[in-house]
C-alpha atoms as a PDB file:
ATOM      1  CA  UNK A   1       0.000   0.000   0.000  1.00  0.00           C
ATOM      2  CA  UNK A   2       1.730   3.366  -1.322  1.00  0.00           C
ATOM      3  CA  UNK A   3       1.621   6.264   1.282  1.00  0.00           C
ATOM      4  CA  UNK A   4      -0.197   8.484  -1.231  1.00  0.00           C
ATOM      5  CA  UNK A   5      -3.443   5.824  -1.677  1.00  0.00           C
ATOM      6  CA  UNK A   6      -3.369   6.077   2.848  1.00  0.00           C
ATOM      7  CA  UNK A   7      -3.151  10.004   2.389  1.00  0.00           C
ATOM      8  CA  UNK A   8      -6.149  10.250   0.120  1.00  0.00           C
ATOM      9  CA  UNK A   9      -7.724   7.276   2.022  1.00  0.00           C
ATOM     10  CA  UNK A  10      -7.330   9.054   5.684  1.00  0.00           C
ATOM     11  CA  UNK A  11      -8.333  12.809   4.287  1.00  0.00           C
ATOM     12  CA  UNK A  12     -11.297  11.426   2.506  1.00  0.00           C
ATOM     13  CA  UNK A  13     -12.072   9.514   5.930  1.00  0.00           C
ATOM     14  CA  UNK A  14     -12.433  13.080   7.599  1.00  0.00           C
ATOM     15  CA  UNK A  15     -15.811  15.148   8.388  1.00  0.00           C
ATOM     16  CA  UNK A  16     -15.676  17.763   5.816  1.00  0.00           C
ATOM     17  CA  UNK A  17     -12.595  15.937   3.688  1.00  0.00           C
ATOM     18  CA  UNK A  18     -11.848  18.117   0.383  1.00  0.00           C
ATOM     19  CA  UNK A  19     -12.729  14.762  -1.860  1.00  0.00           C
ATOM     20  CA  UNK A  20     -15.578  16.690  -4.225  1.00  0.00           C
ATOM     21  CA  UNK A  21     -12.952  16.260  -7.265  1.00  0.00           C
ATOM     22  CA  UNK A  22     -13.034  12.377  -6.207  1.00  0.00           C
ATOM     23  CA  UNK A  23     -16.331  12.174  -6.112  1.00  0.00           C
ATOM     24  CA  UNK A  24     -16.983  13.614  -9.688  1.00  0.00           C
ATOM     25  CA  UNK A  25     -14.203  11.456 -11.296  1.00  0.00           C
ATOM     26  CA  UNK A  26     -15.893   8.567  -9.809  1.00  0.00           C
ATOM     27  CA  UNK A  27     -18.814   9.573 -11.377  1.00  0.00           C
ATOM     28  CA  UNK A  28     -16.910  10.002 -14.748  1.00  0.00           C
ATOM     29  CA  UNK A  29     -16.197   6.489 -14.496  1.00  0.00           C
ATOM     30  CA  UNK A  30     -19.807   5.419 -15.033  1.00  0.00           C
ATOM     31  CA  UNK A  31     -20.383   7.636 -17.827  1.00  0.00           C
ATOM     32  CA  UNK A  32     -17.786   6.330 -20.092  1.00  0.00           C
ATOM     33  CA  UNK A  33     -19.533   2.896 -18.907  1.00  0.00           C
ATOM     34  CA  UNK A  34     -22.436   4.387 -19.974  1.00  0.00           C
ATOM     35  CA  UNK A  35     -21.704   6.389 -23.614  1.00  0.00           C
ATOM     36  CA  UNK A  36     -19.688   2.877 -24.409  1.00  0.00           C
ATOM     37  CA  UNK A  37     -22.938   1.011 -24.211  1.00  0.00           C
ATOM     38  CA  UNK A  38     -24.767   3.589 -26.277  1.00  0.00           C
ATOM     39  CA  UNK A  39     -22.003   3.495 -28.906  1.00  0.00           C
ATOM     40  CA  UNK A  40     -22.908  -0.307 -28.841  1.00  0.00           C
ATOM     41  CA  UNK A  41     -26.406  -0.141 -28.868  1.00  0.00           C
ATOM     42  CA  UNK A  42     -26.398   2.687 -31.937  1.00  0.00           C
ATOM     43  CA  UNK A  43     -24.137   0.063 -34.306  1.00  0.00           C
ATOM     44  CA  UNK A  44     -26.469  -2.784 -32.612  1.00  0.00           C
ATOM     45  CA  UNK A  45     -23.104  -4.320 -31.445  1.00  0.00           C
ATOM     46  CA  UNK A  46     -25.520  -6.645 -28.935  1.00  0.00           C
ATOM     47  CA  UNK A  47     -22.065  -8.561 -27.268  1.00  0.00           C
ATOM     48  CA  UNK A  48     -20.227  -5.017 -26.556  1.00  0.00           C
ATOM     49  CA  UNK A  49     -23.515  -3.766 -25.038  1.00  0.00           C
ATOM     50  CA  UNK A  50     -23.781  -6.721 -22.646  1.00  0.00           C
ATOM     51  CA  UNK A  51     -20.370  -6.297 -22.084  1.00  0.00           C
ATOM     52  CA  UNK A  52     -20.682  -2.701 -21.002  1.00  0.00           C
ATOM     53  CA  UNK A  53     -23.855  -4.189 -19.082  1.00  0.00           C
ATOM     54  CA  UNK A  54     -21.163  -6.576 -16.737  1.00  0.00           C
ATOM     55  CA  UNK A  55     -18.641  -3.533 -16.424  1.00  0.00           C
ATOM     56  CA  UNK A  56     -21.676  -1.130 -15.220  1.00  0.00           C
ATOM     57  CA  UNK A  57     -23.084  -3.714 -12.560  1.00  0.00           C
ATOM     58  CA  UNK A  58     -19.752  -4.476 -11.578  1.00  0.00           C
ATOM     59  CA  UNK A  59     -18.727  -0.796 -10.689  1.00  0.00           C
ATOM     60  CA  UNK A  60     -21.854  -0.457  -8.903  1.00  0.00           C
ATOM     61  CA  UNK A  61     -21.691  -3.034  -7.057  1.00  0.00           C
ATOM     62  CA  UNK A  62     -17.569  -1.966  -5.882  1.00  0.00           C
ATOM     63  CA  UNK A  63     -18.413   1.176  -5.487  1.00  0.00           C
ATOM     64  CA  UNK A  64     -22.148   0.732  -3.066  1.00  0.00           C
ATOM     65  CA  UNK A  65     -19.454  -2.442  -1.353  1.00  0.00           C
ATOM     66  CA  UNK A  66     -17.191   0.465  -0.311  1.00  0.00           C
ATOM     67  CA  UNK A  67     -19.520   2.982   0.524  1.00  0.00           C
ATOM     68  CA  UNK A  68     -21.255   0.448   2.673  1.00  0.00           C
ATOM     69  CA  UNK A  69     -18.451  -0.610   4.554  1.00  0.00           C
ATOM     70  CA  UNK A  70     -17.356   3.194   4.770  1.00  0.00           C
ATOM     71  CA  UNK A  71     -21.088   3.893   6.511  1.00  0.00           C
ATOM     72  CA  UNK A  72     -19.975   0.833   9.051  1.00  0.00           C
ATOM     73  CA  UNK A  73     -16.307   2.548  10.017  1.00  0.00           C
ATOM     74  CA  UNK A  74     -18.329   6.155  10.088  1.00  0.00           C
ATOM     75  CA  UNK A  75     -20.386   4.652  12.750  1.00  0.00           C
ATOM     76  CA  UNK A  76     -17.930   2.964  14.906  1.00  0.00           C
ATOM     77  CA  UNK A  77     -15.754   6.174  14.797  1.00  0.00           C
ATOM     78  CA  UNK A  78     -18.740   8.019  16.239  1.00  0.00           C
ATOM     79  CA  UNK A  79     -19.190   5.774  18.907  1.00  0.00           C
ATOM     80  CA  UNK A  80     -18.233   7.800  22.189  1.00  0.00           C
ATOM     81  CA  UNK A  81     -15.250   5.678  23.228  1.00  0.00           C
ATOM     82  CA  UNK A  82     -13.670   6.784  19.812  1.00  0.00           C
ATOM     83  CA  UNK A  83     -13.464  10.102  21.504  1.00  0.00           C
ATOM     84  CA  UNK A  84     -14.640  11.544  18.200  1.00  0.00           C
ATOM     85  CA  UNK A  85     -18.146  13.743  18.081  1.00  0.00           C
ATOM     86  CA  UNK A  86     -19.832  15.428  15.203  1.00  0.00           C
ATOM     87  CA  UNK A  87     -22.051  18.218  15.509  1.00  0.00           C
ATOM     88  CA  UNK A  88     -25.053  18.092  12.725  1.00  0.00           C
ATOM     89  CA  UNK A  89     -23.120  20.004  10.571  1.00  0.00           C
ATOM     90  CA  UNK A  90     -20.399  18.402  10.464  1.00  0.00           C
ATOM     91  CA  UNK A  91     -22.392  14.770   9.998  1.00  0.00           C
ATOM     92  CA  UNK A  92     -24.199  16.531   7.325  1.00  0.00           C
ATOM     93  CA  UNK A  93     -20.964  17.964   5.171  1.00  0.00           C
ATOM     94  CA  UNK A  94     -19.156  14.466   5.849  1.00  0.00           C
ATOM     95  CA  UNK A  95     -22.407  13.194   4.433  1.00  0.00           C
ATOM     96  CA  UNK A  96     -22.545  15.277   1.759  1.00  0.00           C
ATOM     97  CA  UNK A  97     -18.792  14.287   0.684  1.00  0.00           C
ATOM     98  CA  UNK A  98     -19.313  10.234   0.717  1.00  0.00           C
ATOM     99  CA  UNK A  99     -15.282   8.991  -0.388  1.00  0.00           C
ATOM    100  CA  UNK A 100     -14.841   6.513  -3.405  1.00  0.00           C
ATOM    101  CA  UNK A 101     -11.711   5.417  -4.740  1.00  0.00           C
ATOM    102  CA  UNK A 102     -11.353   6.498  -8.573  1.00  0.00           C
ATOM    103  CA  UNK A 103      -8.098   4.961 -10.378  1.00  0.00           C
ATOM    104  CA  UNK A 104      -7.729   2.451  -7.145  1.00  0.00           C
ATOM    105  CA  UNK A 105      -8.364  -1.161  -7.886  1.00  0.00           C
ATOM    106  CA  UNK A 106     -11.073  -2.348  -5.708  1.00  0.00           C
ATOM    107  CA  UNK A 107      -9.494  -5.265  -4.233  1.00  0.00           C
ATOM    108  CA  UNK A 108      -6.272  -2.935  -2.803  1.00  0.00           C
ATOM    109  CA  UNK A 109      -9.148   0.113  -1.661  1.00  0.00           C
ATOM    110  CA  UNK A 110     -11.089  -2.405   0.117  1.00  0.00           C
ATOM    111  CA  UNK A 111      -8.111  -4.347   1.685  1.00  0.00           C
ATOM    112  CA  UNK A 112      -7.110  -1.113   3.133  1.00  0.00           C
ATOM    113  CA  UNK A 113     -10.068  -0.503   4.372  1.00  0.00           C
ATOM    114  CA  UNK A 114     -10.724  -4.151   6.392  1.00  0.00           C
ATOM    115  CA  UNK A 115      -7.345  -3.003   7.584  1.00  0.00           C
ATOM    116  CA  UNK A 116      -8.513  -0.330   9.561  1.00  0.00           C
ATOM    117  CA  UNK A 117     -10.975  -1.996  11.466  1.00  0.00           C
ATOM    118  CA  UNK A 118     -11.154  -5.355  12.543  1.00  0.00           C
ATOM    119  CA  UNK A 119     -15.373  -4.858  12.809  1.00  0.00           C
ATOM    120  CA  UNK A 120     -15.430  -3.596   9.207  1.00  0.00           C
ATOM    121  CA  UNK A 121     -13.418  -6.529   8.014  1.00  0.00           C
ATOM    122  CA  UNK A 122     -15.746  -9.282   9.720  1.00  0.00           C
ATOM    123  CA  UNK A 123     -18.174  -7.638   7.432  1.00  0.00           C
ATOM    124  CA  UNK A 124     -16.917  -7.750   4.400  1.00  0.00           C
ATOM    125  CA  UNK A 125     -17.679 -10.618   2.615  1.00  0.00           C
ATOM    126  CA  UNK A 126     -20.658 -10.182   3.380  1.00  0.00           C
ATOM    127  CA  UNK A 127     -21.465  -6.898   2.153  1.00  0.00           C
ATOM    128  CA  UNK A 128     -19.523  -7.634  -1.030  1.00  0.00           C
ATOM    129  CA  UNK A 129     -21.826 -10.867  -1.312  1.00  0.00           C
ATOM    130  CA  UNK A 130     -25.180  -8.784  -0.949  1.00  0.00           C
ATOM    131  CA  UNK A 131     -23.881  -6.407  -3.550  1.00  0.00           C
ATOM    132  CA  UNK A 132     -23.106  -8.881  -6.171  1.00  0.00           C
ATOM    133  CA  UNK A 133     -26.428 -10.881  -5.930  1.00  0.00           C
ATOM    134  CA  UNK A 134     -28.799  -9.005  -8.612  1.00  0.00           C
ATOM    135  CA  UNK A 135     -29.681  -5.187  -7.047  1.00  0.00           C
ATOM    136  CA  UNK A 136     -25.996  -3.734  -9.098  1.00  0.00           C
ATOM    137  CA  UNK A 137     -27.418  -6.114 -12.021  1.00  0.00           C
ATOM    138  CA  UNK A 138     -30.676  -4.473 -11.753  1.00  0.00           C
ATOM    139  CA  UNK A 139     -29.262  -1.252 -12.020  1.00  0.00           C
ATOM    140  CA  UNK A 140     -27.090  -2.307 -14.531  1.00  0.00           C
ATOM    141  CA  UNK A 141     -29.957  -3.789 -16.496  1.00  0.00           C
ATOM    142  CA  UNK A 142     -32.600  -0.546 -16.435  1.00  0.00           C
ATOM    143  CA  UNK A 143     -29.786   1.448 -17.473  1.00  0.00           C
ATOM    144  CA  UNK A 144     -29.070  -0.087 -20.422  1.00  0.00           C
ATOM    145  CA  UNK A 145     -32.846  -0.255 -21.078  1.00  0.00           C
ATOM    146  CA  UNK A 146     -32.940   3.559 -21.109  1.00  0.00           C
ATOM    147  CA  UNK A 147     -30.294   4.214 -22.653  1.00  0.00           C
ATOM    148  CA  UNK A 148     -31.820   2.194 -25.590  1.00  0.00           C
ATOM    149  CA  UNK A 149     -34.405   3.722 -25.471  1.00  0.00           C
ATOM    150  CA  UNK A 150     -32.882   7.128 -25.670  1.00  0.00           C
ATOM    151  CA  UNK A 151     -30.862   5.871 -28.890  1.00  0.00           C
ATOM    152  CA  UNK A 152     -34.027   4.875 -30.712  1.00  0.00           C
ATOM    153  CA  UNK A 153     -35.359   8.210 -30.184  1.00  0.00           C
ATOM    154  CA  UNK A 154     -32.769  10.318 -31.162  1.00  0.00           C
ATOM    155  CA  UNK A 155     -32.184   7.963 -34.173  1.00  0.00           C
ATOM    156  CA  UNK A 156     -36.127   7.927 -35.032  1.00  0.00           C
ATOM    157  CA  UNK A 157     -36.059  11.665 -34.659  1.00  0.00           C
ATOM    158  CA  UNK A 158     -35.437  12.749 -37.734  1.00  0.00           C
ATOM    159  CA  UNK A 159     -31.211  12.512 -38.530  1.00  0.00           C
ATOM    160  CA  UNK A 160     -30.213  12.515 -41.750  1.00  0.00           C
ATOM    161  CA  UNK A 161     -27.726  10.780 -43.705  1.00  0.00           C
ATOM    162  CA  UNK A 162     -26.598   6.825 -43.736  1.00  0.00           C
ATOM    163  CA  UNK A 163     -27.194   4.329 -40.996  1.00  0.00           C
ATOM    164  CA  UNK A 164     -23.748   5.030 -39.723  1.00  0.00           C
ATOM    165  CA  UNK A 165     -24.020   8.339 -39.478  1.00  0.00           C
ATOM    166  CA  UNK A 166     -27.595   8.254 -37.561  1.00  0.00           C
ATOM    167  CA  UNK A 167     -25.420   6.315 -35.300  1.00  0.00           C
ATOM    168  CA  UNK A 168     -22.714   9.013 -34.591  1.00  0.00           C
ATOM    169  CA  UNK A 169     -25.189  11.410 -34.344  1.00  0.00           C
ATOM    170  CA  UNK A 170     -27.341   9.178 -31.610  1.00  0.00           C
ATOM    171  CA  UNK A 171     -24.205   9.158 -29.750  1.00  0.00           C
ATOM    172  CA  UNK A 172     -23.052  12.225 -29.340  1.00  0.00           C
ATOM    173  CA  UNK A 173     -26.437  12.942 -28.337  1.00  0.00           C
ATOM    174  CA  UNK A 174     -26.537  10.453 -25.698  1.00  0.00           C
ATOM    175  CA  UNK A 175     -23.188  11.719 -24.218  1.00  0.00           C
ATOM    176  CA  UNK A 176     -24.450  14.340 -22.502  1.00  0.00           C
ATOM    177  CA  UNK A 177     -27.496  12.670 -21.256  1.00  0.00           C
ATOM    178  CA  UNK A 178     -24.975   9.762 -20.027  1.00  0.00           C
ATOM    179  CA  UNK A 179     -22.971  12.051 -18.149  1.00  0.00           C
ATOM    180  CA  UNK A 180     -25.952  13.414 -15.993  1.00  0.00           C
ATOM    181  CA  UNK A 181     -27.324   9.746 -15.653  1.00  0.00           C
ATOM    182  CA  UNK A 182     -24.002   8.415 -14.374  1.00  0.00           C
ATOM    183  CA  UNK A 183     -23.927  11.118 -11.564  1.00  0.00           C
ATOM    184  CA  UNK A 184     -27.314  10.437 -10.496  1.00  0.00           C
ATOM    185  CA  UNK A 185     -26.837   6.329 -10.539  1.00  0.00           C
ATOM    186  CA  UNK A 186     -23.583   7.347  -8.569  1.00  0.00           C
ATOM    187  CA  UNK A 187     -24.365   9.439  -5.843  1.00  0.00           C
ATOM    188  CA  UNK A 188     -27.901   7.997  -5.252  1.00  0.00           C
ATOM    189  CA  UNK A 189     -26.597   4.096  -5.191  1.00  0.00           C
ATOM    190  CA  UNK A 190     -23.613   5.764  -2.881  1.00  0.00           C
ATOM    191  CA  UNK A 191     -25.922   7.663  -0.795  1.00  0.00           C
ATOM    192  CA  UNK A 192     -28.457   4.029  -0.129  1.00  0.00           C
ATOM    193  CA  UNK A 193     -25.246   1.774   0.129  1.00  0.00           C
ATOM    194  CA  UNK A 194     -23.520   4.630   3.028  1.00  0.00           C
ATOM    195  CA  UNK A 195     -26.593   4.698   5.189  1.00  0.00           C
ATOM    196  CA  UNK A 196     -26.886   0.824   5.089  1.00  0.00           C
ATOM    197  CA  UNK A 197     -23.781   0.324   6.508  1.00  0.00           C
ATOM    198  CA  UNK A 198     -24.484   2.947   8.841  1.00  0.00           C
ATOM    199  CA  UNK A 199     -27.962   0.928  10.310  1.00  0.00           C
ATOM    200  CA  UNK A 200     -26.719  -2.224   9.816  1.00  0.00           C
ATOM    201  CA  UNK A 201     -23.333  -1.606  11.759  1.00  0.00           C
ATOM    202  CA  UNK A 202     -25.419   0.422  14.806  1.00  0.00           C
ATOM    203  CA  UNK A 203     -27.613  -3.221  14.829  1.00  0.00           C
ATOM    204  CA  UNK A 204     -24.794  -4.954  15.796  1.00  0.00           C
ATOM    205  CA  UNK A 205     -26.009  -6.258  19.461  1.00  0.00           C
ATOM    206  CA  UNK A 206     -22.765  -3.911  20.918  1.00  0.00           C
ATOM    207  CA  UNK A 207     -23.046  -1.184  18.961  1.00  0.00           C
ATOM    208  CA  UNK A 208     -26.925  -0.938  19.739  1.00  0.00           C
ATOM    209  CA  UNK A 209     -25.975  -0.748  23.796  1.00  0.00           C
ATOM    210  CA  UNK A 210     -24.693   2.564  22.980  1.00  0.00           C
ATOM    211  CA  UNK A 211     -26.738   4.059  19.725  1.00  0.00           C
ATOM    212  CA  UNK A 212     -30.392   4.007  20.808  1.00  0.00           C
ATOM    213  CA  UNK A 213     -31.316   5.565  17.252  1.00  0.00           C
ATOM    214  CA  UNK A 214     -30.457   7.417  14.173  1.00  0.00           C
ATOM    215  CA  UNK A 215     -31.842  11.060  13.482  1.00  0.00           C
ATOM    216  CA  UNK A 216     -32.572  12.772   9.934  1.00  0.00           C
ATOM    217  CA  UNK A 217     -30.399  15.690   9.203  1.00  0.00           C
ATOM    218  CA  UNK A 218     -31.002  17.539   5.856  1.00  0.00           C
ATOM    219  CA  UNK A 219     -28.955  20.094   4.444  1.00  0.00           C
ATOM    220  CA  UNK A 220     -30.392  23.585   4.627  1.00  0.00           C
ATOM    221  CA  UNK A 221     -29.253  25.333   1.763  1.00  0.00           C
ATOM    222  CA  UNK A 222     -31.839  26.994  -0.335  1.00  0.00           C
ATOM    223  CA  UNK A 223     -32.660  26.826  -3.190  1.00  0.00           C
ATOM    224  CA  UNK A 224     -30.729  23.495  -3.404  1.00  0.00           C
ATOM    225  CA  UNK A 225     -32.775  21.767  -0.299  1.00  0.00           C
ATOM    226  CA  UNK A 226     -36.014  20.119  -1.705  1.00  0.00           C
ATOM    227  CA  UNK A 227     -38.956  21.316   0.516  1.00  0.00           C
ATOM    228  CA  UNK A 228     -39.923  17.535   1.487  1.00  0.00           C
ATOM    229  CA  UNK A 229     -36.164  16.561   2.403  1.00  0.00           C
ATOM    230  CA  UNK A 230     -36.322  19.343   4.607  1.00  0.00           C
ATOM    231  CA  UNK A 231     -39.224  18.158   6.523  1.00  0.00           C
ATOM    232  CA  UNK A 232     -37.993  15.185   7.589  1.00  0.00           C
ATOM    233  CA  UNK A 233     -35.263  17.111   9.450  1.00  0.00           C
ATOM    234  CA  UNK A 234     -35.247  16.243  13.389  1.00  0.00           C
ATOM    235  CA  UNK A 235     -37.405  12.928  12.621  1.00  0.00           C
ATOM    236  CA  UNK A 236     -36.060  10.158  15.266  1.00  0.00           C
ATOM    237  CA  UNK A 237     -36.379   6.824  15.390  1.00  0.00           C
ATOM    238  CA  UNK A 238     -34.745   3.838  16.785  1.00  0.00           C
ATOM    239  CA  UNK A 239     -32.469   1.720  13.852  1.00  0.00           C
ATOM    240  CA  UNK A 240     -34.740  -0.910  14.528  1.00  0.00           C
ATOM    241  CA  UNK A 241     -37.640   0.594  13.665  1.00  0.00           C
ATOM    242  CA  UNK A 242     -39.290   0.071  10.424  1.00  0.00           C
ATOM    243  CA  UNK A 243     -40.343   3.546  10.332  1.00  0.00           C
ATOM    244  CA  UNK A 244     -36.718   3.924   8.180  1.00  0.00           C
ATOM    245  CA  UNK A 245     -37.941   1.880   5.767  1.00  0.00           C
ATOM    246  CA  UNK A 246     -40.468   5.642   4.545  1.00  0.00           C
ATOM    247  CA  UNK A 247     -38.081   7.925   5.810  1.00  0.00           C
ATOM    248  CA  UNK A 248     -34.172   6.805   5.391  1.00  0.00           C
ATOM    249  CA  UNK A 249     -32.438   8.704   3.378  1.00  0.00           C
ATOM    250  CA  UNK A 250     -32.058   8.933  -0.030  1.00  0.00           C
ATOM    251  CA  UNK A 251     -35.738  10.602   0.040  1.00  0.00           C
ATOM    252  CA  UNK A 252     -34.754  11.122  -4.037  1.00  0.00           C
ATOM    253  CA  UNK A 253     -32.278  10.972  -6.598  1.00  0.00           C
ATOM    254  CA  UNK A 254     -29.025  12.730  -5.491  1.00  0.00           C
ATOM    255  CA  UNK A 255     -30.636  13.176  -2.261  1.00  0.00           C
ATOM    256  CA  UNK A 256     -27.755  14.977  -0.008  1.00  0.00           C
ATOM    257  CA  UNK A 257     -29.465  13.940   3.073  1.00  0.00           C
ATOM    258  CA  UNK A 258     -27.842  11.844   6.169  1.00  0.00           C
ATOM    259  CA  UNK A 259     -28.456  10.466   8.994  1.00  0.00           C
ATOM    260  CA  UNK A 260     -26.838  10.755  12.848  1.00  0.00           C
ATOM    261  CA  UNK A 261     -26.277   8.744  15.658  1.00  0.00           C
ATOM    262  CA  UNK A 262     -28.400   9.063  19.235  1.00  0.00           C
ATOM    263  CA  UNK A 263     -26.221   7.673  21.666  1.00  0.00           C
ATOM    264  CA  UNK A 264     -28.310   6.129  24.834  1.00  0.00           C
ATOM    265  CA  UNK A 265     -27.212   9.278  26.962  1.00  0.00           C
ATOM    266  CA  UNK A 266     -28.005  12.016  24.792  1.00  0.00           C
ATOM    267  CA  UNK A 267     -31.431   9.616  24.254  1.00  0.00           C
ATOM    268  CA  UNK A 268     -31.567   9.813  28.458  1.00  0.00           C
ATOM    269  CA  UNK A 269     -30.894  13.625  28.471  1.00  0.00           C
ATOM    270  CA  UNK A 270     -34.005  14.111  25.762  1.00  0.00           C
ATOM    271  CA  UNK A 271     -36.399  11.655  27.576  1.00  0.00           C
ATOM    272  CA  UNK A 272     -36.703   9.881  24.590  1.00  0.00           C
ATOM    273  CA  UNK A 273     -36.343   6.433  26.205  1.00  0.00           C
ATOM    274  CA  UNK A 274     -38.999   4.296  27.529  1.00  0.00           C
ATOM    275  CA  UNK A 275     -39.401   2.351  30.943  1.00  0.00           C
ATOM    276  CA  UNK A 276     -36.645  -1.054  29.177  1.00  0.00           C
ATOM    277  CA  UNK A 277     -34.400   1.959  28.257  1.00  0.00           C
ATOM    278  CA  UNK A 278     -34.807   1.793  24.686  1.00  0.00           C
ATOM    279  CA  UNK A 279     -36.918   4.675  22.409  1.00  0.00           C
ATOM    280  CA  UNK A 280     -40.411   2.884  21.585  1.00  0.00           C
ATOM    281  CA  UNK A 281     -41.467   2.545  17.680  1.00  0.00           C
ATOM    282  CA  UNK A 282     -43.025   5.329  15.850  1.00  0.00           C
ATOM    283  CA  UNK A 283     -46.851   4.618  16.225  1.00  0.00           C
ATOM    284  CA  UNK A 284     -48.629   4.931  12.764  1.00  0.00           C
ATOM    285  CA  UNK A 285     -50.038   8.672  14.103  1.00  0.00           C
ATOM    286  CA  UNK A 286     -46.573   9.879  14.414  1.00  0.00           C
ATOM    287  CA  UNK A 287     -45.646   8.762  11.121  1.00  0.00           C
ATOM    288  CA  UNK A 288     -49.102  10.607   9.552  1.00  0.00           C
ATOM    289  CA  UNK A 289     -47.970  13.391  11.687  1.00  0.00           C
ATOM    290  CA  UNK A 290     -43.979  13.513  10.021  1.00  0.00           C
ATOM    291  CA  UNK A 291     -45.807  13.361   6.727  1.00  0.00           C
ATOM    292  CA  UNK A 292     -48.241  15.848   7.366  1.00  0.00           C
ATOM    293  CA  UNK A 293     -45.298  18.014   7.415  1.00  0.00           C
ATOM    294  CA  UNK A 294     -44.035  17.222   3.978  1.00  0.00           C
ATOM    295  CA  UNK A 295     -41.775  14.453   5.170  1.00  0.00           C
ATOM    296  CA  UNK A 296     -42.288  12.194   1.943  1.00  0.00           C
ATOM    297  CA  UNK A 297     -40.029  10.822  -0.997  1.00  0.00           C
ATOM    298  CA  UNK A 298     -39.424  12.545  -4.103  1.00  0.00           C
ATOM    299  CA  UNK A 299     -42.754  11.060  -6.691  1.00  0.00           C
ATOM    300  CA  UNK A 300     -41.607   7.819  -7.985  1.00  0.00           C
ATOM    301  CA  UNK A 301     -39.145   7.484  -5.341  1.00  0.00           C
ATOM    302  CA  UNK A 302     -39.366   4.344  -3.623  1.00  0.00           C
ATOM    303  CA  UNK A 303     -36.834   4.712  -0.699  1.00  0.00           C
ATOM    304  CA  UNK A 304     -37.065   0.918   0.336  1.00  0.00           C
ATOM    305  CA  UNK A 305     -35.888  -0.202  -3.352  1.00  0.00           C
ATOM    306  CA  UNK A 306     -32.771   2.319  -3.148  1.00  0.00           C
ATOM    307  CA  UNK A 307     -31.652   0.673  -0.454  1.00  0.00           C
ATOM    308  CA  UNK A 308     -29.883  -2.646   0.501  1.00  0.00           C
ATOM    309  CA  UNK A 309     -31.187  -3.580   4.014  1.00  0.00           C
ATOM    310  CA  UNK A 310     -30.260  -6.757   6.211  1.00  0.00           C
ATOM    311  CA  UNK A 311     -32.380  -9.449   6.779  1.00  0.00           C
END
């Protein structure tokens, strides 16, 4: 492991780390994914489309692996004997700034990573297994479906000239429509994978001694903020509750929401814990009550199928 791949790793571990320029070139990856299967699908090259099919679910399912297990070493860095504590600001920039590893073969990012953390490592394989079993094949799959279908109508809109040149025109169309899809495929699969590992990790019978619950923090920046992210700022309920599975973040695509840890005594200094010292589940009236308030996903957003979840 070179010293500079453990200097990006440990600044891009940090609250706040200046990784935005990592972030996008991650995202650049998927769109040359992406304008490679459209240059397929325009010459009706059907084995380099599948091809591009494998190498899209297969970044996917690396990238929401690492983001995952980043979500898990988040967490146990919170954790009060860590001796490190994150106001909501903080949680939410850190959020906001989820690390990948562009140009960094998966195998030596991830190795580094299990490094780090003994907890994080016992995980592993397991993470990477739930990754690789269909939901990055999904993706993977409805991507290339659109992306079809974006070539047939740019082709059946009226270019002229040859067959091959309809082609090069459909392309260079669908390069700039590629580039915005990547991003949003990116940051939204990141965004479900982080916060997985982030539950699933404050679960763990040990961890969930100390974090009573999670709380919703959305970033206030208008115009940016959309008005029903916003709402569900403040909403808290226990990681075990299935309340999360309406109102985890991502609430939408690109969603730049997060979540933050309760610990049991800030839980015991808000009264928020019942009579067996844990924070009861949100009754269905609460739940009308949070969406009352605007507290509900982006239309066509399904928040439970953006998200891995354990059993």
């Amino acid at each position: 492991m070179d010293h500079q791949f453990a200097n990006r790793f440990a600044a891009a571990s940090r609250p706040g780390g200046e990784i935005s320029s990592l972030r996008e070139r991650s995202a650049n990856d998927f769109a040359l994914v992406l304008q490679d299967m459209a240059g397929a699908i325009a010459f009706n090259d059907n084995a380099a489309a599948s091809g591009a099919e494998r190498r899209l679910a297969e970044l996917v399912g690396e990238t929401m692996t690492l983001s995952n297990l980043m979500g898990r070493r988040r967490l146990l860095m919170e954790l009060p004997e860590r001796g490190s504590q994150f106001t909501e600001g903080d949680e939410a920039l850190m959020f906001a700034s989820t690390p990948i590893f562009p140009r960094v073969p998966f195998k030596e990012a991830l190795n580094y990573l299990k490094g780090l953390s003994p907890e994080v490592a016992s995980s592993a394989s397991e993470v990477s297994e739930m990754y690789r079993k269909g939901k990055n094949f999904s993706i993977a799959h409805s991507a290339k479906l659109l992306i079809l279908d974006r070539i047939k109508k740019y082709i059946e809109a009226g270019v002229a000239g040859t067959p091959k040149e309809k082609a090069i025109q459909a392309i260079k169309k669908a390069g700039q429509f590629s580039r915005g899809y990547a991003k949003t495929i990116y940051q939204t699969n990141l965004a479900s994978a982080y916060t997985a590992g982030r539950f699933e990790q404050a679960k763990e019978p040990h961890v969930a001694k100390v974090v009573k619950a999670f709380q919703y923090v959305a970033i206030n920046d208008p115009p940016r903020v959309r008005s029903n992210h916003l709402a569900h700022h403040g909403l808290v309920a226990s990681q075990f509750d299935s309340a999360w599975n309406e109102f985890s973040p991502p609430q939408g695509f690109n969603c730049r929401c997060g979540v933050r840890l309760i610990t049991l005594f800030e839980a015991r200094r808000r009264g928020l814990l019942d009579s067996q010292g844990d924070i009861t589940k949100m009754t269905d009236q609460q739940k009308s009550y949070w969406r009352s308030k605007g507290a509900v996903p982006d239309k066509g957003f399904n928040p439970t199928e953006n998200r891995v979840q354990s059993a």
